[in-house]
C-alpha atoms as a PDB file:
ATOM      1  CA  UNK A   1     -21.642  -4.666 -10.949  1.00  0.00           C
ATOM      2  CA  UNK A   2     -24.164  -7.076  -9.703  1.00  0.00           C
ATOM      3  CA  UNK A   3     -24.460  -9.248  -6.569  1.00  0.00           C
ATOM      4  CA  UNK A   4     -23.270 -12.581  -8.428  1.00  0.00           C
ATOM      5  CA  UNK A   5     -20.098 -10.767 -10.304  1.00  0.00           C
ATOM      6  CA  UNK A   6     -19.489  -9.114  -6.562  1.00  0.00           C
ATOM      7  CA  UNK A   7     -19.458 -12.515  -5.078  1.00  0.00           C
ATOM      8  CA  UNK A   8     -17.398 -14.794  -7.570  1.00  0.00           C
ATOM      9  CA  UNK A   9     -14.793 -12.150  -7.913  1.00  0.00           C
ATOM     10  CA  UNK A  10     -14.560 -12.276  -4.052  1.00  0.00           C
ATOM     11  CA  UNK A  11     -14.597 -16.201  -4.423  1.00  0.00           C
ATOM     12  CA  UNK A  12     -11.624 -15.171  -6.677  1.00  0.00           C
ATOM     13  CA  UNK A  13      -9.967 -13.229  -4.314  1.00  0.00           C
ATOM     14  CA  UNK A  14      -9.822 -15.369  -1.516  1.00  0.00           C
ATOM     15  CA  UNK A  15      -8.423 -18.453  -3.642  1.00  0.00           C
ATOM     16  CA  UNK A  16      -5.755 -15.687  -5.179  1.00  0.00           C
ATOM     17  CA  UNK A  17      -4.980 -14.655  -1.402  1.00  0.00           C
ATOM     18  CA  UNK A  18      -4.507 -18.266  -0.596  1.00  0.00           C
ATOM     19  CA  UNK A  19      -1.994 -18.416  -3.582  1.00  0.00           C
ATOM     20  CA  UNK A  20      -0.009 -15.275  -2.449  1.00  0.00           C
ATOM     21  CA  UNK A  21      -0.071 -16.808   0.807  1.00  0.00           C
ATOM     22  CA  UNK A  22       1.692 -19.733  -0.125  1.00  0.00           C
ATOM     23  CA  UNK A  23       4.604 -17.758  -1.692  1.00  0.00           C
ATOM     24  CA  UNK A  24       4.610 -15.460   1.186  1.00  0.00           C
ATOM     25  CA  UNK A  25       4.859 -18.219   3.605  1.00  0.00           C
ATOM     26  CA  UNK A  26       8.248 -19.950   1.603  1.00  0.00           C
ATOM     27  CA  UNK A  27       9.296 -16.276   2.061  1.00  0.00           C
ATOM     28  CA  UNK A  28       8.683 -16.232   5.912  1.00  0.00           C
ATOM     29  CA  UNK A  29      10.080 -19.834   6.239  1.00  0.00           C
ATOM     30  CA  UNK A  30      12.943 -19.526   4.507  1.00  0.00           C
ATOM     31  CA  UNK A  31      14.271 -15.902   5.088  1.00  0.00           C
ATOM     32  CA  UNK A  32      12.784 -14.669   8.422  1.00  0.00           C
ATOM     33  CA  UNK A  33      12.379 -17.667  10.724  1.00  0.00           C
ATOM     34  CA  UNK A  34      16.319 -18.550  10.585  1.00  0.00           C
ATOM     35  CA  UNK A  35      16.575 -14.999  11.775  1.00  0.00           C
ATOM     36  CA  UNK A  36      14.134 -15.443  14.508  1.00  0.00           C
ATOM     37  CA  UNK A  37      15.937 -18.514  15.839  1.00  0.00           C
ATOM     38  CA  UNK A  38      18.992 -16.055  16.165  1.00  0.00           C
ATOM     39  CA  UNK A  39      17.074 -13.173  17.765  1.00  0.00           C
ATOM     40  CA  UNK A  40      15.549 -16.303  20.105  1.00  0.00           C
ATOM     41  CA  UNK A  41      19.208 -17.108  21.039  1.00  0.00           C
ATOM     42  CA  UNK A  42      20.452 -13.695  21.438  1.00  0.00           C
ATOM     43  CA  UNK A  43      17.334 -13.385  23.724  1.00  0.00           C
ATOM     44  CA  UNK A  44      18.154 -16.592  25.911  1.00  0.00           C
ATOM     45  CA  UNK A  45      22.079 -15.418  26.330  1.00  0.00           C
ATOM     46  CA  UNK A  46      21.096 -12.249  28.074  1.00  0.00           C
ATOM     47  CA  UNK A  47      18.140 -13.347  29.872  1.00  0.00           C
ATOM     48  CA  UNK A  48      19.195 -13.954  34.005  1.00  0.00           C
ATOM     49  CA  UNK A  49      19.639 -17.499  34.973  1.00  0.00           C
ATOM     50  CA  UNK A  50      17.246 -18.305  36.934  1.00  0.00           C
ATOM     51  CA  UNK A  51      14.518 -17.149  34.512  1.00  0.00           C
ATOM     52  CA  UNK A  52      12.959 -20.388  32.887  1.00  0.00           C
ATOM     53  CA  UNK A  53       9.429 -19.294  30.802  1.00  0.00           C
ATOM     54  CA  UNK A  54       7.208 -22.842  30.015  1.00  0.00           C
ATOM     55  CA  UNK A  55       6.870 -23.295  26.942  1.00  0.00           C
ATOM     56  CA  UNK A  56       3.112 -23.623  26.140  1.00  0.00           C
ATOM     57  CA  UNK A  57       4.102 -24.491  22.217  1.00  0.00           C
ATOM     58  CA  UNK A  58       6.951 -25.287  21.218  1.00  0.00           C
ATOM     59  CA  UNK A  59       9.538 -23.286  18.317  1.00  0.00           C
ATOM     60  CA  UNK A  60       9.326 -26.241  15.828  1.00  0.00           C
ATOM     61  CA  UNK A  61       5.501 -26.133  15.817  1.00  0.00           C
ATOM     62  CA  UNK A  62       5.464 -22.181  15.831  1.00  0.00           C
ATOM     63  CA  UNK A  63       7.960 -21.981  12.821  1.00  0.00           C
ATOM     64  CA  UNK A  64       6.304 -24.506  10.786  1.00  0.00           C
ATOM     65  CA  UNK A  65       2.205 -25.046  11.514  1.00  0.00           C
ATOM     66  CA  UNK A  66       1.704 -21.652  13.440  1.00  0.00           C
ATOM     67  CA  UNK A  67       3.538 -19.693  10.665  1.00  0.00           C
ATOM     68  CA  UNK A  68       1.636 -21.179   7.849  1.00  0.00           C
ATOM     69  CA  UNK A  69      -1.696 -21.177   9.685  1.00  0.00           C
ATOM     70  CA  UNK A  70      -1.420 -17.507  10.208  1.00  0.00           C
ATOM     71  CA  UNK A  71       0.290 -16.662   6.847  1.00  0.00           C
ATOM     72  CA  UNK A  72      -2.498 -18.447   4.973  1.00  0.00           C
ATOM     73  CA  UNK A  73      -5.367 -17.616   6.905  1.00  0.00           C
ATOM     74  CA  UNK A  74      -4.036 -13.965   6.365  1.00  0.00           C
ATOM     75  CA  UNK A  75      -3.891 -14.512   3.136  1.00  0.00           C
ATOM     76  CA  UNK A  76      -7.527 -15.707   2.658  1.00  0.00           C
ATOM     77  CA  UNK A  77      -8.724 -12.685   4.306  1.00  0.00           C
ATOM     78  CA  UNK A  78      -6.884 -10.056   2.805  1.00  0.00           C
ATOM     79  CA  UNK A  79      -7.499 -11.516  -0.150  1.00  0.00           C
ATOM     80  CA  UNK A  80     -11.312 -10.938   0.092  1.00  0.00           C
ATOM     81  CA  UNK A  81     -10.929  -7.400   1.072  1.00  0.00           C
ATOM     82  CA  UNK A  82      -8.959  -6.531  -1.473  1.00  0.00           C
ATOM     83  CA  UNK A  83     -11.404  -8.124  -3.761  1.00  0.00           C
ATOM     84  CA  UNK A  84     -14.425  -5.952  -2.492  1.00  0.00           C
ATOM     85  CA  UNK A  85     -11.689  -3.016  -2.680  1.00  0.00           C
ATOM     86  CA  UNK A  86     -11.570  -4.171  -6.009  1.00  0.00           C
ATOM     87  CA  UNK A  87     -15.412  -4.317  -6.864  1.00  0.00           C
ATOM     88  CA  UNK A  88     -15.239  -0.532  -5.614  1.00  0.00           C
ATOM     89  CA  UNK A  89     -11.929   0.669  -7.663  1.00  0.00           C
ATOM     90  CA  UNK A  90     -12.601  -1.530 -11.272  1.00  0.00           C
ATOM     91  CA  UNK A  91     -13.663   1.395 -14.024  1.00  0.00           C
ATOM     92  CA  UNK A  92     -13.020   4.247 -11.414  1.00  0.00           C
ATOM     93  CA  UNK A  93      -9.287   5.000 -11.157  1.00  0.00           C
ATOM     94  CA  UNK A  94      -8.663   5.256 -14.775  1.00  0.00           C
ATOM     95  CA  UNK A  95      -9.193   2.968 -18.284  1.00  0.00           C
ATOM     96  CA  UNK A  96      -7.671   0.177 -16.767  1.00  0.00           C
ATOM     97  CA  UNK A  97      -8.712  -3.377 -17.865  1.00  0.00           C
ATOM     98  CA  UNK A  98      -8.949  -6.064 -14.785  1.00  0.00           C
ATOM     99  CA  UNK A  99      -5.496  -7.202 -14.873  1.00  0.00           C
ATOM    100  CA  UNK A 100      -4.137  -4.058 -14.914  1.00  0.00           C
ATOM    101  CA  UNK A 101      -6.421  -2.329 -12.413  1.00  0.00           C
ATOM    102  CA  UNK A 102      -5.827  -5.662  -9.880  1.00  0.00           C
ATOM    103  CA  UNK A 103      -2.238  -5.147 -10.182  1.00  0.00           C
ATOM    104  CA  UNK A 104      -2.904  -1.288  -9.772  1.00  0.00           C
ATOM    105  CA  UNK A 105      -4.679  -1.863  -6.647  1.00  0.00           C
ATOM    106  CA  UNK A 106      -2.142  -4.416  -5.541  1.00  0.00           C
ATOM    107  CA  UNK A 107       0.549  -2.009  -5.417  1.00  0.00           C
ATOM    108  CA  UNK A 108      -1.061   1.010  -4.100  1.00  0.00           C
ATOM    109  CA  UNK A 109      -2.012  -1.574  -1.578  1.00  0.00           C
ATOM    110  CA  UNK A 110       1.433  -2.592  -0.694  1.00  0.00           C
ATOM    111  CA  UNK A 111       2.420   1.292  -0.361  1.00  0.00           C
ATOM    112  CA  UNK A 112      -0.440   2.436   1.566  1.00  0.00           C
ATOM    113  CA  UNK A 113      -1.152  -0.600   3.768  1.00  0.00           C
ATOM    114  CA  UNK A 114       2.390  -2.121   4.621  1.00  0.00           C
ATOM    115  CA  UNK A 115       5.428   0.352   3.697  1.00  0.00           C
ATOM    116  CA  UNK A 116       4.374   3.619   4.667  1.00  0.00           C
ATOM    117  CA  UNK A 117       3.919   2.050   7.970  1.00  0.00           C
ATOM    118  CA  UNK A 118       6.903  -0.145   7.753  1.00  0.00           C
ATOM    119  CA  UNK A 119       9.277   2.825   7.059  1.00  0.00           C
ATOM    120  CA  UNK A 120       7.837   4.570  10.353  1.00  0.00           C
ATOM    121  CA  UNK A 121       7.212   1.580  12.188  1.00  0.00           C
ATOM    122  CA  UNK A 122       9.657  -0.869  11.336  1.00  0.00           C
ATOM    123  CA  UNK A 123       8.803  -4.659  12.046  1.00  0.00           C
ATOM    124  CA  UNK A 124      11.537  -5.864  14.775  1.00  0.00           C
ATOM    125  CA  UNK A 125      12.372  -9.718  15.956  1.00  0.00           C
ATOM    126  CA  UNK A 126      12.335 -11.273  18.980  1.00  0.00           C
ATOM    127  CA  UNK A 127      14.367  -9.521  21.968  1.00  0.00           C
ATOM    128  CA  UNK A 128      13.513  -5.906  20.732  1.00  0.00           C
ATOM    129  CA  UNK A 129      11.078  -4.046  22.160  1.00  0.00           C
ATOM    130  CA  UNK A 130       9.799  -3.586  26.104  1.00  0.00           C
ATOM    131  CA  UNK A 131       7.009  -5.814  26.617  1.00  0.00           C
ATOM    132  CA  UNK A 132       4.970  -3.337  28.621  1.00  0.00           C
ATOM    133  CA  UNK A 133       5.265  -0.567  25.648  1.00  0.00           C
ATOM    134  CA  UNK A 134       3.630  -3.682  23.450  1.00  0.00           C
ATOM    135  CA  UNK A 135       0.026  -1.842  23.519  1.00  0.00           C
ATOM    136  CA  UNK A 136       1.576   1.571  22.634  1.00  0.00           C
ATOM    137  CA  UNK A 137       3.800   0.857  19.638  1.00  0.00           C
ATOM    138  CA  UNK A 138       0.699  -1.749  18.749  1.00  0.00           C
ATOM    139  CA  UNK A 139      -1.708   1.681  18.877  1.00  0.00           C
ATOM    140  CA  UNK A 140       0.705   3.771  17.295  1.00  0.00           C
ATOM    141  CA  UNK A 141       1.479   1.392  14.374  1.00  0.00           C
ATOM    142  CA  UNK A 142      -2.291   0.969  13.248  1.00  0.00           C
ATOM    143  CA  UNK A 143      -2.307   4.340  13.498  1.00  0.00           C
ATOM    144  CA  UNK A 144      -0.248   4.841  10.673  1.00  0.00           C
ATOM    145  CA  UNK A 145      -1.616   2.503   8.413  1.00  0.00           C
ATOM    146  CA  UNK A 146      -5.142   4.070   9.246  1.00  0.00           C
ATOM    147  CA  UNK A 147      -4.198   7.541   8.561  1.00  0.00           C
ATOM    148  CA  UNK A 148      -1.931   6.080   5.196  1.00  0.00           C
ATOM    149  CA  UNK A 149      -4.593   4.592   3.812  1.00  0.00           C
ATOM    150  CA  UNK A 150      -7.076   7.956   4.422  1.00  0.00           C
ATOM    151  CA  UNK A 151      -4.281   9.270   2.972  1.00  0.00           C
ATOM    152  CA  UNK A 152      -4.124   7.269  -0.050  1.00  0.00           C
ATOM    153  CA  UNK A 153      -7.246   7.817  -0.637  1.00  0.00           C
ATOM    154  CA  UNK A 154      -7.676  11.646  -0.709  1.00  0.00           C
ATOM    155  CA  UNK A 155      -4.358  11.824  -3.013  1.00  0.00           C
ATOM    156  CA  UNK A 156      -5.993   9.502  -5.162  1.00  0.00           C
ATOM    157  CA  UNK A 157      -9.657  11.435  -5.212  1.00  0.00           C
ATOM    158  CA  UNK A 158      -7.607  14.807  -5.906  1.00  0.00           C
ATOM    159  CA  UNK A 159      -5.706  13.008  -8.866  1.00  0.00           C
ATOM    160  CA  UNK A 160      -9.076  12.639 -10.239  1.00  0.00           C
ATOM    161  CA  UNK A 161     -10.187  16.260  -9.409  1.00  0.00           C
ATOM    162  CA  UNK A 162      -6.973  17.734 -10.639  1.00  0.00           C
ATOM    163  CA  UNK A 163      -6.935  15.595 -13.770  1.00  0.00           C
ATOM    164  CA  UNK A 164      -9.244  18.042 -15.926  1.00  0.00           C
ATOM    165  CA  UNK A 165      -7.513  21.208 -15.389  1.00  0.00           C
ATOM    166  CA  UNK A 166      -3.214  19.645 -15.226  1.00  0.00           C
ATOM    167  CA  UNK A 167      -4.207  16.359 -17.205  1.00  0.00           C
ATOM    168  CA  UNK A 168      -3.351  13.276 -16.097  1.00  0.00           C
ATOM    169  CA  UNK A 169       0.644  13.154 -15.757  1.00  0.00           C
ATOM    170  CA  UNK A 170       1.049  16.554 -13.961  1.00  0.00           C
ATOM    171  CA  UNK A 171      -2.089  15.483 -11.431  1.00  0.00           C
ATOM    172  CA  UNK A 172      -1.011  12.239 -10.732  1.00  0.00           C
ATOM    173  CA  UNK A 173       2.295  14.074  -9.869  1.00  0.00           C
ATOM    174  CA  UNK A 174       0.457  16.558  -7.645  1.00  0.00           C
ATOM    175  CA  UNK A 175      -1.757  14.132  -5.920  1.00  0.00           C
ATOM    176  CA  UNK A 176       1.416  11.748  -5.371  1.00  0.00           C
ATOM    177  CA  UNK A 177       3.687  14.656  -3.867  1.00  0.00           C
ATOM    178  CA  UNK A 178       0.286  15.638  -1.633  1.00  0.00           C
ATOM    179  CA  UNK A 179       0.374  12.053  -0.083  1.00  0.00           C
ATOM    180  CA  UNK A 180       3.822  12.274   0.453  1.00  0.00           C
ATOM    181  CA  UNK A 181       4.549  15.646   1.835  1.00  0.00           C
ATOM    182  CA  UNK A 182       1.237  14.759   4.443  1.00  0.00           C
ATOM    183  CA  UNK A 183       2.714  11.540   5.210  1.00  0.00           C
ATOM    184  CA  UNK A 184       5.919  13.180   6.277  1.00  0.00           C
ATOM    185  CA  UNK A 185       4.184  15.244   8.709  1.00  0.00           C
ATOM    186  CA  UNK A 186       2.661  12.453   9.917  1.00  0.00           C
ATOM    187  CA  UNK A 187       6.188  10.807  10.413  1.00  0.00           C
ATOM    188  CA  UNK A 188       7.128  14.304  11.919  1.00  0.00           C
ATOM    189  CA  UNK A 189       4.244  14.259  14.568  1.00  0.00           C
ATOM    190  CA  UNK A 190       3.878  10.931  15.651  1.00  0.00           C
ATOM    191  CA  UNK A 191       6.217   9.568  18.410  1.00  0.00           C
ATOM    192  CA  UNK A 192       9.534   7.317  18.230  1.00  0.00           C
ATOM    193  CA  UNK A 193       9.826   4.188  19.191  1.00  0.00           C
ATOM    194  CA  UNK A 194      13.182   2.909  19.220  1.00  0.00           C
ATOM    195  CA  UNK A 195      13.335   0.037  21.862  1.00  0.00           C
ATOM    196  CA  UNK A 196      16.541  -2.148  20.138  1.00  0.00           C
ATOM    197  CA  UNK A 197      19.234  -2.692  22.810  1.00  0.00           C
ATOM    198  CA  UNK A 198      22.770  -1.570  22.230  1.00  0.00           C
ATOM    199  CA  UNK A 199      24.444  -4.627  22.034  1.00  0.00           C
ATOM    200  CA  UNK A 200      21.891  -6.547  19.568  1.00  0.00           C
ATOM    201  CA  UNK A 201      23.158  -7.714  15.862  1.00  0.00           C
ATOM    202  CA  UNK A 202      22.354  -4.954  13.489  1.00  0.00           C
ATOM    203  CA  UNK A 203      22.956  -7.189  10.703  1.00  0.00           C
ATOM    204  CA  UNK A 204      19.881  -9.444  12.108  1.00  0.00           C
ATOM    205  CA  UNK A 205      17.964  -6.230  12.636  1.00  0.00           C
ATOM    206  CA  UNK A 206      18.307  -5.550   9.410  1.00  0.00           C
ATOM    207  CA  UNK A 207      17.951  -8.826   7.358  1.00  0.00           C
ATOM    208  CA  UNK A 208      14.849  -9.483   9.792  1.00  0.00           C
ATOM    209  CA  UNK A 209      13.398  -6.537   8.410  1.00  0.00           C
ATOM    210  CA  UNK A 210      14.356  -6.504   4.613  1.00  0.00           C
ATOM    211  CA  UNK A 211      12.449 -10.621   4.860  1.00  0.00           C
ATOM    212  CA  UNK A 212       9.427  -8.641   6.558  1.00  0.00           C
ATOM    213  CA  UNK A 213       9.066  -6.489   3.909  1.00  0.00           C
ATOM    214  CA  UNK A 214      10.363  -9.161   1.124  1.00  0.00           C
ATOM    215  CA  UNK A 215       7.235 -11.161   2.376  1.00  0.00           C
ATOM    216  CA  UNK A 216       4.214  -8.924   2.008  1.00  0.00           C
ATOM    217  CA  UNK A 217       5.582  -8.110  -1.309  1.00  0.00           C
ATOM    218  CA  UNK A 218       5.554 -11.400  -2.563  1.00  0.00           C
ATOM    219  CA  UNK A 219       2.173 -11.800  -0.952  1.00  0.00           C
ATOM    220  CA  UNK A 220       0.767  -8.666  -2.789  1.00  0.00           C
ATOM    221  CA  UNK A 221       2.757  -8.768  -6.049  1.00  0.00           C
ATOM    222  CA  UNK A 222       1.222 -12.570  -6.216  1.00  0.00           C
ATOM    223  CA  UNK A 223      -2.027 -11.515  -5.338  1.00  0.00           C
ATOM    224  CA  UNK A 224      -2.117  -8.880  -7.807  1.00  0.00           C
ATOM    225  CA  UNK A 225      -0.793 -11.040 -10.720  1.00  0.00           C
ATOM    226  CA  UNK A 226      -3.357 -14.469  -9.511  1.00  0.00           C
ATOM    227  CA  UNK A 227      -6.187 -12.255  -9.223  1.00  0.00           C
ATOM    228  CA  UNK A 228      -5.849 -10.079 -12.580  1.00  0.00           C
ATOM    229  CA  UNK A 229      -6.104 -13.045 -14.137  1.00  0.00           C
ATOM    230  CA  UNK A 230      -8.596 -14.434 -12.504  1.00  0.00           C
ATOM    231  CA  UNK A 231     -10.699 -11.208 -12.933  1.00  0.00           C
ATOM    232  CA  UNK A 232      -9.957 -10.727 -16.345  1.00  0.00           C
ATOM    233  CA  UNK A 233     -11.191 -14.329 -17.114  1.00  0.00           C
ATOM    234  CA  UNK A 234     -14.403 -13.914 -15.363  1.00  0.00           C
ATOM    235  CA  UNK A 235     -15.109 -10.172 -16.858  1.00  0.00           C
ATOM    236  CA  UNK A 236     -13.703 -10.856 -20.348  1.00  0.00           C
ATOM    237  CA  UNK A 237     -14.052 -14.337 -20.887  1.00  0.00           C
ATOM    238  CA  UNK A 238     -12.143 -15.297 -24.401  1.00  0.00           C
ATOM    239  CA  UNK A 239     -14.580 -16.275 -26.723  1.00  0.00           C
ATOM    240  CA  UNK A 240     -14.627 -20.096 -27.633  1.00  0.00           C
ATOM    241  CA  UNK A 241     -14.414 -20.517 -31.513  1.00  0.00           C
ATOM    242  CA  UNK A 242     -16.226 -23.041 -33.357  1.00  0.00           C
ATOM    243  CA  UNK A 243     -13.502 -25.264 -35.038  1.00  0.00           C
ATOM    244  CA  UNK A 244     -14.921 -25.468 -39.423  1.00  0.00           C
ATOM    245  CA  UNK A 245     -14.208 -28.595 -40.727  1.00  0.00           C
ATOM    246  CA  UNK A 246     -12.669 -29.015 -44.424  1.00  0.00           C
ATOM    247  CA  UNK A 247     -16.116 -29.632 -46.167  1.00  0.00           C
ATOM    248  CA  UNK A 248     -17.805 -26.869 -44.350  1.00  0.00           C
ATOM    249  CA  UNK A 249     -17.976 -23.411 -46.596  1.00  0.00           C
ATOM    250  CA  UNK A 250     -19.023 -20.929 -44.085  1.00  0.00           C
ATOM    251  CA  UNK A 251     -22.355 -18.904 -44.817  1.00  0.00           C
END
């Protein structure tokens, strides 16, 4: 793959990340900031009287131009790293055409990147969670996703070693029960962080998390489907037929 095809499919990528980034932010907007405004309040009612924080920017701006600046600038930049990933991955994970291998990589993505972590790590609201343990559970959380994604990566390598001797079905069942028997260790070793206070809405909890993880599949799942088609335009461009007219025999 030359330098030009590298750099319009990352072109591509980008523009398809800003498109998943849209849908992802009507997610966000719509789902998970109501359910920040009620972790807010349930934050406000238990915080001491006399404890009045200045506002440097205000909730209105924060749930409306802060969200979508850092939803869609997210989304740009993801976008392009997934489409290098994608330069890397196109003709080397199986007889996959572009759309299918973008949605492929979209998917493995989502696994690897977001819900391995999530499941471990689960994203929490406002009022949950010490402030002074921020750093830690900030550490231990890209920690995860590093060592999911190494993961990912050696199942998928051993799929491809495995494939000759099991075929494809029985080592892409291997390599898949690898990944998740060393990810469960990794569960198994890795601390706990469980910071939510007794008296906090589990229904929020749980709708705040089921939006977090509603949104980066929307972003992915779009990104996959934008991009696959953007791919398979620029790599297998339909041919253009030459309309015959009515006194033309063809030679």
């Amino acid at each position: 793959m030359n330098s030009t095809v590298v750099r319009n499919l990352l072109v591509r990528g980008m523009l398809a990340g800003l498109a998943a980034g849209v849908l992802a932010l009507l997610v966000a907007y719509f789902l998970g900031e109501p359910l920040v405004d009620r972790a807010i309040g349930f934050e406000e009612s238990h915080a001491p009287a006399h404890e009045h924080e200045v506002e440097l920017v205000s909730r209105g701006l924060q749930s409306t131009a802060g969200l979508a600046t850092g939803v869609l600038v997210y989304g740009v930049a993801f976008g392009g790293i997934a489409a290098l990933a994608y330069c890397f991955a196109l003709g080397r994970v199986g007889r996959f055409g572009p759309r299918a291998t973008a949605l492929l990589l979209s998917g493995v993505a989502l696994v690897a990147v977001y819900v391995v972590p999530f499941l471990k790590y689960p994203a929490n609201p406002p009022a949950v969670g010490d402030p002074d343990t921020i750093g830690k559970r900030t550490t231990l959380y890209f920690l995860m996703m590093v060592l999911s994604v190494l993961l990912a990566v050696a199942a998928t390598l051993l799929g491809k070693r495995l494939a000759p001797r099991l075929g494809n079905w029985y080592a892409t069942v291997a390599a898949v029960a690898a990944f998740a028997l060393a990810v469960g260790l990794a569960y198994a070793f890795l601390p706990v962080v469980n910071e939510v206070p007794a008296d906090f809405p589990a229904t929020v909890l749980w709708r705040f998390r089921i939006s977090a993880l509603a949104m980066q599949a929307t972003l992915w799942a779009g990104f996959g489907l934008v991009f696959g088609e953007l791919a398979q335009r620029l790599l297998h461009p339909t041919p253009k037929t030459v309309p015959v007219s009515a006194g033309t025999v063809p030679g």
